[in-house]
Protein backbone atom coordinates (compact mmCIF):
# COMPACT_ATOMS: atom_id res chain seq x y z
CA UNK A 1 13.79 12.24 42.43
CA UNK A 2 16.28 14.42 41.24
CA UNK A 3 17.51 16.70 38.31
CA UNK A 4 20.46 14.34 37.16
CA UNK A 5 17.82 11.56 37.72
CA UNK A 6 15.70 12.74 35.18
CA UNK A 7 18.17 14.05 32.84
CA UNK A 8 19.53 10.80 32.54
CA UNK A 9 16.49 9.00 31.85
CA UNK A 10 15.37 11.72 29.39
CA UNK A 11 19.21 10.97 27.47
CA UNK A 12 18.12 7.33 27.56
CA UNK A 13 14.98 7.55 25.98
CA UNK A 14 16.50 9.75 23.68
CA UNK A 15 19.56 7.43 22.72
CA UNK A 16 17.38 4.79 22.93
CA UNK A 17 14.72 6.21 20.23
CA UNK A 18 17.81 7.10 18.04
CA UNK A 19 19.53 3.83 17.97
CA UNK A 20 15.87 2.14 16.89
CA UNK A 21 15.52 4.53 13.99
CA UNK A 22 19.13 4.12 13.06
CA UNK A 23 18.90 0.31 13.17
CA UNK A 24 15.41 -0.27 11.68
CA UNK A 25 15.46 -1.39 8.02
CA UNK A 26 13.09 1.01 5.34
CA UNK A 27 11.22 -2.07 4.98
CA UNK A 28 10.15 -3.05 8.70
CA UNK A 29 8.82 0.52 8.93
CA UNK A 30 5.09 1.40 9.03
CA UNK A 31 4.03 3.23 5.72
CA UNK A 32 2.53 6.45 6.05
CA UNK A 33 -0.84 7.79 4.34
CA UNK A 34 1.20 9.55 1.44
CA UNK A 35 2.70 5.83 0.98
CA UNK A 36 -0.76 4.32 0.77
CA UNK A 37 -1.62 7.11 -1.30
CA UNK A 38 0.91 6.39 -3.91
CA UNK A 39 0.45 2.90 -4.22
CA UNK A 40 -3.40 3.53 -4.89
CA UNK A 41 -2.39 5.65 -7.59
CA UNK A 42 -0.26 3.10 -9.60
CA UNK A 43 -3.33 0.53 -9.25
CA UNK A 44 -5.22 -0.07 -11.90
CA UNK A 45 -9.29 -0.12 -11.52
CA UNK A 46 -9.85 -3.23 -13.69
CA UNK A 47 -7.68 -6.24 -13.04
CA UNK A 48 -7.76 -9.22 -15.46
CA UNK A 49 -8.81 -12.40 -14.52
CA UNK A 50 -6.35 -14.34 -15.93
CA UNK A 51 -8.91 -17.89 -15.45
CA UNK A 52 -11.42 -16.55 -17.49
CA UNK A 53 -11.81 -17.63 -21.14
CA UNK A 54 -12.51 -15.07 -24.03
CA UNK A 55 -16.24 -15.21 -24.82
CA UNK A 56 -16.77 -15.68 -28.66
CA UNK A 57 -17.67 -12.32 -29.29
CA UNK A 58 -14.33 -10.68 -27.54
CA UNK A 59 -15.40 -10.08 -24.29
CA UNK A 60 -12.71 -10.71 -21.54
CA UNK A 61 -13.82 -10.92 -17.84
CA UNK A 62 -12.32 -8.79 -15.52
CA UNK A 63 -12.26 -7.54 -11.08
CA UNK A 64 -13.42 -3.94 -10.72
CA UNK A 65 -11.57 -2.78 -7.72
CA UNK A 66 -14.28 -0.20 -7.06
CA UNK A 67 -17.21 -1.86 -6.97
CA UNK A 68 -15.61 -5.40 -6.02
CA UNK A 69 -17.55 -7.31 -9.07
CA UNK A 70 -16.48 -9.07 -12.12
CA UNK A 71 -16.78 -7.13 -15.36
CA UNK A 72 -17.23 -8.11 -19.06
CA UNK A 73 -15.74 -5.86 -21.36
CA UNK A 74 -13.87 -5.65 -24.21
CA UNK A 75 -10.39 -5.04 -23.95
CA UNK A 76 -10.45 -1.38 -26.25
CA UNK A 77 -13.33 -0.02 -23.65
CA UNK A 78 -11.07 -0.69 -20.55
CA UNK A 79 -11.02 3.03 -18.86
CA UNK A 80 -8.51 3.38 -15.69
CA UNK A 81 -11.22 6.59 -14.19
């Protein structure tokens, strides 16, 4: 093993990790925690469940993301916490 030996495979690697980044697309990367992070933020809690019929007395039916159930509510008491 010599010096040039491992300089060159250390300039491979290294043009070899640069080309990949170059060359891969925003999309095809892995998203980071702040990325996760954000997208949590722009979720809402309660999701409407757009199968459900409105009960006679105004109650709509909708999928609490924190607690995983279905909730009946009325669409003016419909907190985003």
């Amino acid at each position: 093993m010599s010096l040039a030996g491992v300089g060159n495979a250390a300039a491979g690697a290294l043009a070899v990790n640069l080309i990949e980044k170059v060359l891969t697309p925003p999309a095809s990367k892995p998203a980071t925690k702040a990325d996760i992070e954000r997208i949590e933020s722009k979720l809402a809690r309660y999701h409407l469940v757009k199968g459900q019929p409105t009960s006679p007395d105004g109650y709509l039916t909708y999928f609490d993301l924190e607690t995983n159930s279905l909730v009946r509510m009325l669409p003016d008491n419909l907190t985003t916490e």
